[in-house]
N, C-alpha and C. Protein backbone atom coordinates (compact mmCIF):
# COMPACT_ATOMS: atom_id res chain seq x y z
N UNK A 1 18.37 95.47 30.25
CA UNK A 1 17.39 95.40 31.32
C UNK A 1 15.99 95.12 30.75
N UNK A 2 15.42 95.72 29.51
CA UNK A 2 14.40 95.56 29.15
C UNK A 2 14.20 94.09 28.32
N UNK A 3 15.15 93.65 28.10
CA UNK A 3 14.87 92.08 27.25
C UNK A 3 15.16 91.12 28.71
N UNK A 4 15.85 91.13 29.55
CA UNK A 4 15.58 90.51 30.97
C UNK A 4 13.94 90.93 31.72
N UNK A 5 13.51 91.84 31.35
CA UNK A 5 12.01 91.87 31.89
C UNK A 5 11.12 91.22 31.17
N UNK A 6 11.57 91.39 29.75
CA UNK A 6 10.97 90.80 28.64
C UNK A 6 11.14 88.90 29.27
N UNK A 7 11.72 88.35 29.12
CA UNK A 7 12.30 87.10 29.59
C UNK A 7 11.76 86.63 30.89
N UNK A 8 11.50 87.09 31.73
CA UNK A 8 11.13 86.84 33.04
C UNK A 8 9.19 87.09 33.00
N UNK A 9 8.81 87.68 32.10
CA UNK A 9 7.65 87.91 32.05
C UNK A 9 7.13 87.14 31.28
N UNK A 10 7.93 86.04 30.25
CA UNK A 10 7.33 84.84 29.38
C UNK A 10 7.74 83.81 30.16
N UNK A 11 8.65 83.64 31.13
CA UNK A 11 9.12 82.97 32.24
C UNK A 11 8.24 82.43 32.94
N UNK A 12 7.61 83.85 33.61
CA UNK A 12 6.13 83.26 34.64
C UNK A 12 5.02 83.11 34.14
N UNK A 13 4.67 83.55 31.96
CA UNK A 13 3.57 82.89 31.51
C UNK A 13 3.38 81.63 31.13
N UNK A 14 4.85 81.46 31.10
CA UNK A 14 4.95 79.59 31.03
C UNK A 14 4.17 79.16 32.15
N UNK A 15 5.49 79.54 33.43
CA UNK A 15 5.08 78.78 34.39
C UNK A 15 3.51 78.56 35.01
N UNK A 16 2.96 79.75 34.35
CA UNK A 16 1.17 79.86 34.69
C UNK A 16 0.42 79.10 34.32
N UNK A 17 1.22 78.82 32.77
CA UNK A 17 0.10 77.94 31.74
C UNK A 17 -0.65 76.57 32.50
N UNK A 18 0.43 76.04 33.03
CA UNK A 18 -0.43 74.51 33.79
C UNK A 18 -1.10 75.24 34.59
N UNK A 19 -0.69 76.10 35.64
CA UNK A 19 -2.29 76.29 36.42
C UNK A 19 -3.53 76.65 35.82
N UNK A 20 -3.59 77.16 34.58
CA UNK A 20 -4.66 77.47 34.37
C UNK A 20 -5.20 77.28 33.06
N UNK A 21 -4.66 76.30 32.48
CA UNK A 21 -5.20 75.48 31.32
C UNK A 21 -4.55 74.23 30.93
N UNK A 22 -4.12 73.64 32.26
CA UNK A 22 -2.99 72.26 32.19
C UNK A 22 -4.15 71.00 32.51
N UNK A 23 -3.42 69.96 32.27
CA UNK A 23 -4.45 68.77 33.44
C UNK A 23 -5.22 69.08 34.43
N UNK A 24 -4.06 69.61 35.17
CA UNK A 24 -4.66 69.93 36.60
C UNK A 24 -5.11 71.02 36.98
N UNK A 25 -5.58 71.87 36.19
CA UNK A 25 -6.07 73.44 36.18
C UNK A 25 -7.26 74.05 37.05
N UNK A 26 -7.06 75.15 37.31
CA UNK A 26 -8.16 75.28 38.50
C UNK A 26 -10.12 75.15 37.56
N UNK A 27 -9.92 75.42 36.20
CA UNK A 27 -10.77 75.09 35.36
C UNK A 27 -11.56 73.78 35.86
N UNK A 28 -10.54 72.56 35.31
CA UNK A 28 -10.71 71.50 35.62
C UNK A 28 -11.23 70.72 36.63
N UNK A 29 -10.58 71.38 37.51
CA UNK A 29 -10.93 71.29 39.69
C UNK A 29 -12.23 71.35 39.82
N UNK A 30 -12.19 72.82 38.95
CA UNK A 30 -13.87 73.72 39.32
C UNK A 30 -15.21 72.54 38.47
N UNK A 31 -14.99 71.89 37.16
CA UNK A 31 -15.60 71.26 36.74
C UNK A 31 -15.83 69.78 37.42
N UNK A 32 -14.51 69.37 37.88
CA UNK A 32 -14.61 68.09 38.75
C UNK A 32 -15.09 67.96 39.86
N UNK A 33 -15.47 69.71 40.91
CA UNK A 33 -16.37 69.81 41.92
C UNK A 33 -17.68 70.13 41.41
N UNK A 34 -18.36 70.70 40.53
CA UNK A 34 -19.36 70.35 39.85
C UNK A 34 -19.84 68.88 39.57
N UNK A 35 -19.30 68.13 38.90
CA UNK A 35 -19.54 66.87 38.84
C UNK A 35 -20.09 65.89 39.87
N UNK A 36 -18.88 66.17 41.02
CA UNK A 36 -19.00 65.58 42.40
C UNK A 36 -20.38 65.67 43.33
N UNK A 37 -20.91 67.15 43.18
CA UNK A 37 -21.92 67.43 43.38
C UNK A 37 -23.55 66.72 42.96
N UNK A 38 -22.92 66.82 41.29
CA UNK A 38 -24.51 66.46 40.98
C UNK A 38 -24.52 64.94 41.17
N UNK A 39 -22.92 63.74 41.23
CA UNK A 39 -23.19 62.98 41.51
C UNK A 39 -23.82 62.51 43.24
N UNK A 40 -23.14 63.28 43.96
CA UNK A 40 -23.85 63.31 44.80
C UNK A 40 -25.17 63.25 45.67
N UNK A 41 -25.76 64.65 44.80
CA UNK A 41 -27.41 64.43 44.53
C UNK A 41 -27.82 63.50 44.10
N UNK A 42 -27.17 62.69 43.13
CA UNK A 42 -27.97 61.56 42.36
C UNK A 42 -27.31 60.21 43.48
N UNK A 43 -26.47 60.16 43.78
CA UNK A 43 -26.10 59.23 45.05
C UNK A 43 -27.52 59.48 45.98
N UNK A 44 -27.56 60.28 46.45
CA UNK A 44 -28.72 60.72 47.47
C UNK A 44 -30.03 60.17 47.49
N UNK A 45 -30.15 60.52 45.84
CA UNK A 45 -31.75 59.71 45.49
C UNK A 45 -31.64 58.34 45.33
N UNK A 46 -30.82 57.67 45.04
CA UNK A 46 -30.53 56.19 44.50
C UNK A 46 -31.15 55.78 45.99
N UNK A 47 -30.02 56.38 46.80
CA UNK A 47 -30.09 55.77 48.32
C UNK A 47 -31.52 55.72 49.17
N UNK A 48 -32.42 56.56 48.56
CA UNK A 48 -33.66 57.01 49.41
C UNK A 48 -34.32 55.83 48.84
N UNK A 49 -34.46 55.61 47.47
CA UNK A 49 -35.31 54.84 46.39
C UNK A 49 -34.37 53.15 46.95
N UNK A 50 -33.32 53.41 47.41
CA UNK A 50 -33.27 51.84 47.80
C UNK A 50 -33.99 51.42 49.20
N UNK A 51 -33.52 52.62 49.59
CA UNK A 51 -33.95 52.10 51.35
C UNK A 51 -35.52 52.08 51.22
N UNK A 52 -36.21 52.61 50.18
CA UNK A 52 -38.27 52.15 49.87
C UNK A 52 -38.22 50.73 49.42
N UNK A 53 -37.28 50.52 48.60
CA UNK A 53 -37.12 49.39 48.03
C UNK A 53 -37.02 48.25 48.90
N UNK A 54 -36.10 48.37 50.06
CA UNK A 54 -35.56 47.37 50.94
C UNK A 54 -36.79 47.02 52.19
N UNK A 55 -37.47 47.98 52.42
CA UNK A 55 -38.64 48.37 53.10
C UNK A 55 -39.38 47.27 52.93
N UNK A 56 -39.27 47.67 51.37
CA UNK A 56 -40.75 46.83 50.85
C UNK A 56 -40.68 45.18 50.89
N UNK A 57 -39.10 45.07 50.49
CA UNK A 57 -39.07 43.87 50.42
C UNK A 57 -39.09 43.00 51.85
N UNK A 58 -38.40 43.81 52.94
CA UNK A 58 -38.74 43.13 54.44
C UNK A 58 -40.20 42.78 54.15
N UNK A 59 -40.99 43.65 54.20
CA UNK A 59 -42.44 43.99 54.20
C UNK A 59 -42.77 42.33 53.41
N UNK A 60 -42.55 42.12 52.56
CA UNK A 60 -43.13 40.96 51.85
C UNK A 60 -42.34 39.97 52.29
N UNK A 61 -41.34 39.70 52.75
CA UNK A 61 -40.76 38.45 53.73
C UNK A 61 -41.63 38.50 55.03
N UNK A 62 -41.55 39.27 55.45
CA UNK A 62 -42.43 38.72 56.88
C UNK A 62 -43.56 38.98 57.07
N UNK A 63 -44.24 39.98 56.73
CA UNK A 63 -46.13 39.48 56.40
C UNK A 63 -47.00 39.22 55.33
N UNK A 64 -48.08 38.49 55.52
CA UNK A 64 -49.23 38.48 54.71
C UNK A 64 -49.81 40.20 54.22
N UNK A 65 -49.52 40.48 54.73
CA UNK A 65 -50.81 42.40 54.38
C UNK A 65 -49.79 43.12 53.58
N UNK A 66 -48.70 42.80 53.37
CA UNK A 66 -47.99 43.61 52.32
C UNK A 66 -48.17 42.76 50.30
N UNK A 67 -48.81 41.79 51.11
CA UNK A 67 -49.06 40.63 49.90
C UNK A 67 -50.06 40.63 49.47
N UNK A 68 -51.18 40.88 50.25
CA UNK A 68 -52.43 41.14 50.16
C UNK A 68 -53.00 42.68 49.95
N UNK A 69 -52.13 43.31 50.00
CA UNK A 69 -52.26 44.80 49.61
C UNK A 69 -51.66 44.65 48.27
N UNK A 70 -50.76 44.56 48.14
CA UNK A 70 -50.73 44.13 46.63
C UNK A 70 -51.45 43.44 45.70
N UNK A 71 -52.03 42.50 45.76
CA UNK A 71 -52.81 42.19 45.05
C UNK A 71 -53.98 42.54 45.03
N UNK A 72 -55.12 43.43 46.04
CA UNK A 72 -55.84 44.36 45.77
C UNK A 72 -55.47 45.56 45.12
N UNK A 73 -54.50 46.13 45.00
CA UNK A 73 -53.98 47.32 44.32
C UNK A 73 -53.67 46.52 42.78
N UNK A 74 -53.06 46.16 42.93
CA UNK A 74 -52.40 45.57 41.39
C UNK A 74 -52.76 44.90 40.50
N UNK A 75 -53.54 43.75 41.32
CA UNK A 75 -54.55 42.51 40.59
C UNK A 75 -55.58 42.73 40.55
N UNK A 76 -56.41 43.37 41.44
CA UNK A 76 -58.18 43.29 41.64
C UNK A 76 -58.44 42.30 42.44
N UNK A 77 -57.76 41.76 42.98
CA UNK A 77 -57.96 40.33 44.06
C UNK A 77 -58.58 40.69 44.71
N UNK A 78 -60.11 40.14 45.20
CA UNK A 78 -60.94 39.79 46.62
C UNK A 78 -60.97 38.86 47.23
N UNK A 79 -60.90 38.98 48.79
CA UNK A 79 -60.95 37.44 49.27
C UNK A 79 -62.81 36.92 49.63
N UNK A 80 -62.69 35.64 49.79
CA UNK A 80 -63.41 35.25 49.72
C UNK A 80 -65.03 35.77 50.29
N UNK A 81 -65.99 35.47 49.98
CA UNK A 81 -66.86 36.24 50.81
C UNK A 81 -66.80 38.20 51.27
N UNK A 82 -66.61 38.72 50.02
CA UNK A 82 -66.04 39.96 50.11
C UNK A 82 -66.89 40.49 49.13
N UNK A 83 -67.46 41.79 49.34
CA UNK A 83 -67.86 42.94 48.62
C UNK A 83 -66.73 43.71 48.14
N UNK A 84 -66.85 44.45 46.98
CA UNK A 84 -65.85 45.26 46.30
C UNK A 84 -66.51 46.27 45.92
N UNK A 85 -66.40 47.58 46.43
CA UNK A 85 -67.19 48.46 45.72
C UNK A 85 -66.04 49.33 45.30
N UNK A 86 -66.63 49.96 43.63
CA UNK A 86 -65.69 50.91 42.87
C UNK A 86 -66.26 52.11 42.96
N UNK A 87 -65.71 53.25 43.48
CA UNK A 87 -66.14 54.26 43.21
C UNK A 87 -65.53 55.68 42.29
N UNK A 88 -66.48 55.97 41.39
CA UNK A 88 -66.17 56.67 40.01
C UNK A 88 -66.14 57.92 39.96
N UNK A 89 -65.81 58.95 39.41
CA UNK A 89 -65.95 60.17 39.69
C UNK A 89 -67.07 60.48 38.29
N UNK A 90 -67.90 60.53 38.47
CA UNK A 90 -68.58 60.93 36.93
C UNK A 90 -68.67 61.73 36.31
N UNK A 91 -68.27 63.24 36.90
CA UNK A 91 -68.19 64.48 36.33
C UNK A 91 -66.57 64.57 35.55
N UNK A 92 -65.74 63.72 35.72
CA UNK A 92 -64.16 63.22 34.71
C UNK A 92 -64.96 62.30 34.09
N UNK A 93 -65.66 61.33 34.03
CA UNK A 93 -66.12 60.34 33.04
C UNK A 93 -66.93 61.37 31.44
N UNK A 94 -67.93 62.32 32.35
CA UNK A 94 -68.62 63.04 31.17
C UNK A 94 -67.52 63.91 30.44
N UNK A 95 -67.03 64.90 31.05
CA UNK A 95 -65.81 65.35 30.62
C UNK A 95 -65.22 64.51 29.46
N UNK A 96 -64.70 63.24 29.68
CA UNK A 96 -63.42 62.81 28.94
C UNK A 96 -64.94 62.04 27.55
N UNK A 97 -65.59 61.98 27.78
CA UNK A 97 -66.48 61.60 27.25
C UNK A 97 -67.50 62.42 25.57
N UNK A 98 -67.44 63.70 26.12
CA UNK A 98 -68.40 64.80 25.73
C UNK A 98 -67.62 65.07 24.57
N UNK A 99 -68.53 65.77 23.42
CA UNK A 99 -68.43 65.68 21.71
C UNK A 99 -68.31 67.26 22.24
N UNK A 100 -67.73 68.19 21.70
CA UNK A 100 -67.74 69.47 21.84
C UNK A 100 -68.46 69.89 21.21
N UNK A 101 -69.34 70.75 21.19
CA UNK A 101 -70.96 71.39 20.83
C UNK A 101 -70.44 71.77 19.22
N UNK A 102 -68.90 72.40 18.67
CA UNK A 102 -69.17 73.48 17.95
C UNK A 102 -67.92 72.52 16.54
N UNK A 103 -68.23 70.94 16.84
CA UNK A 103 -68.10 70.05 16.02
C UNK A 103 -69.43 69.59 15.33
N UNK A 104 -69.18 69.70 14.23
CA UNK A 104 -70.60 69.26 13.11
C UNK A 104 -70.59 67.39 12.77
N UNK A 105 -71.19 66.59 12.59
CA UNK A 105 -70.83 65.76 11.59
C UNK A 105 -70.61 65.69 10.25
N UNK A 106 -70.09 65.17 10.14
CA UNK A 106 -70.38 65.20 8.32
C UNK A 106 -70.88 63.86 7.70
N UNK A 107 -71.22 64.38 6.50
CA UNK A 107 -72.46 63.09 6.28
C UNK A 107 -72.01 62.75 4.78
């Protein structure tokens, strides 16, 4: 009786082994729904970043002001008979500018 319990109890650790460290293991499952996920998320963003993409490009097939906004943003383009004024922040200019007091020269 005791080597038949013995036997039946390496019986069903066989039969366990594929569920839970085989190909198809719930391990495996659990890692392949992980996966699914983050591809997912990253499906998600692709899709947002195309549909800006596709936007834009209607945008430049059928008007002038998506063309012309671009090239004020990108180029510096003015049209003709046009003022351009730049405006600076000067308190980031001195900043990025300024020698720190408690630097010496050397001579």
């Amino acid at each position: 009786m005791k080597s038949l319990t013995i036997i039946f109890v390496v019986l069903v650790a066989l039969m366990q082994y594929p569920l839970w460290f085989g190909k198809g293991s719930w391990f495996r499952v659990w890692s392949l729904n992980q996966q699914i996920e983050i591809q997912k998320n990253t499906n998600t963003d692709n899709q947002i970043r195309n549909n800006v993409l596709n936007a834009e490009v209607s945008d430049l097939k059928q008007g002038f002001s998506a063309i012309e906004e671009r090239a004020r943003n990108e180029l510096g383009m003015i049209k003709q008979d046009e003022i351009f004024f730049q405006v600076t922040n000067h308190e980031k200019d001195k900043k990025d500018t300024e020698v720190p007091s408690n630097t010496k020269a050397k001579n």
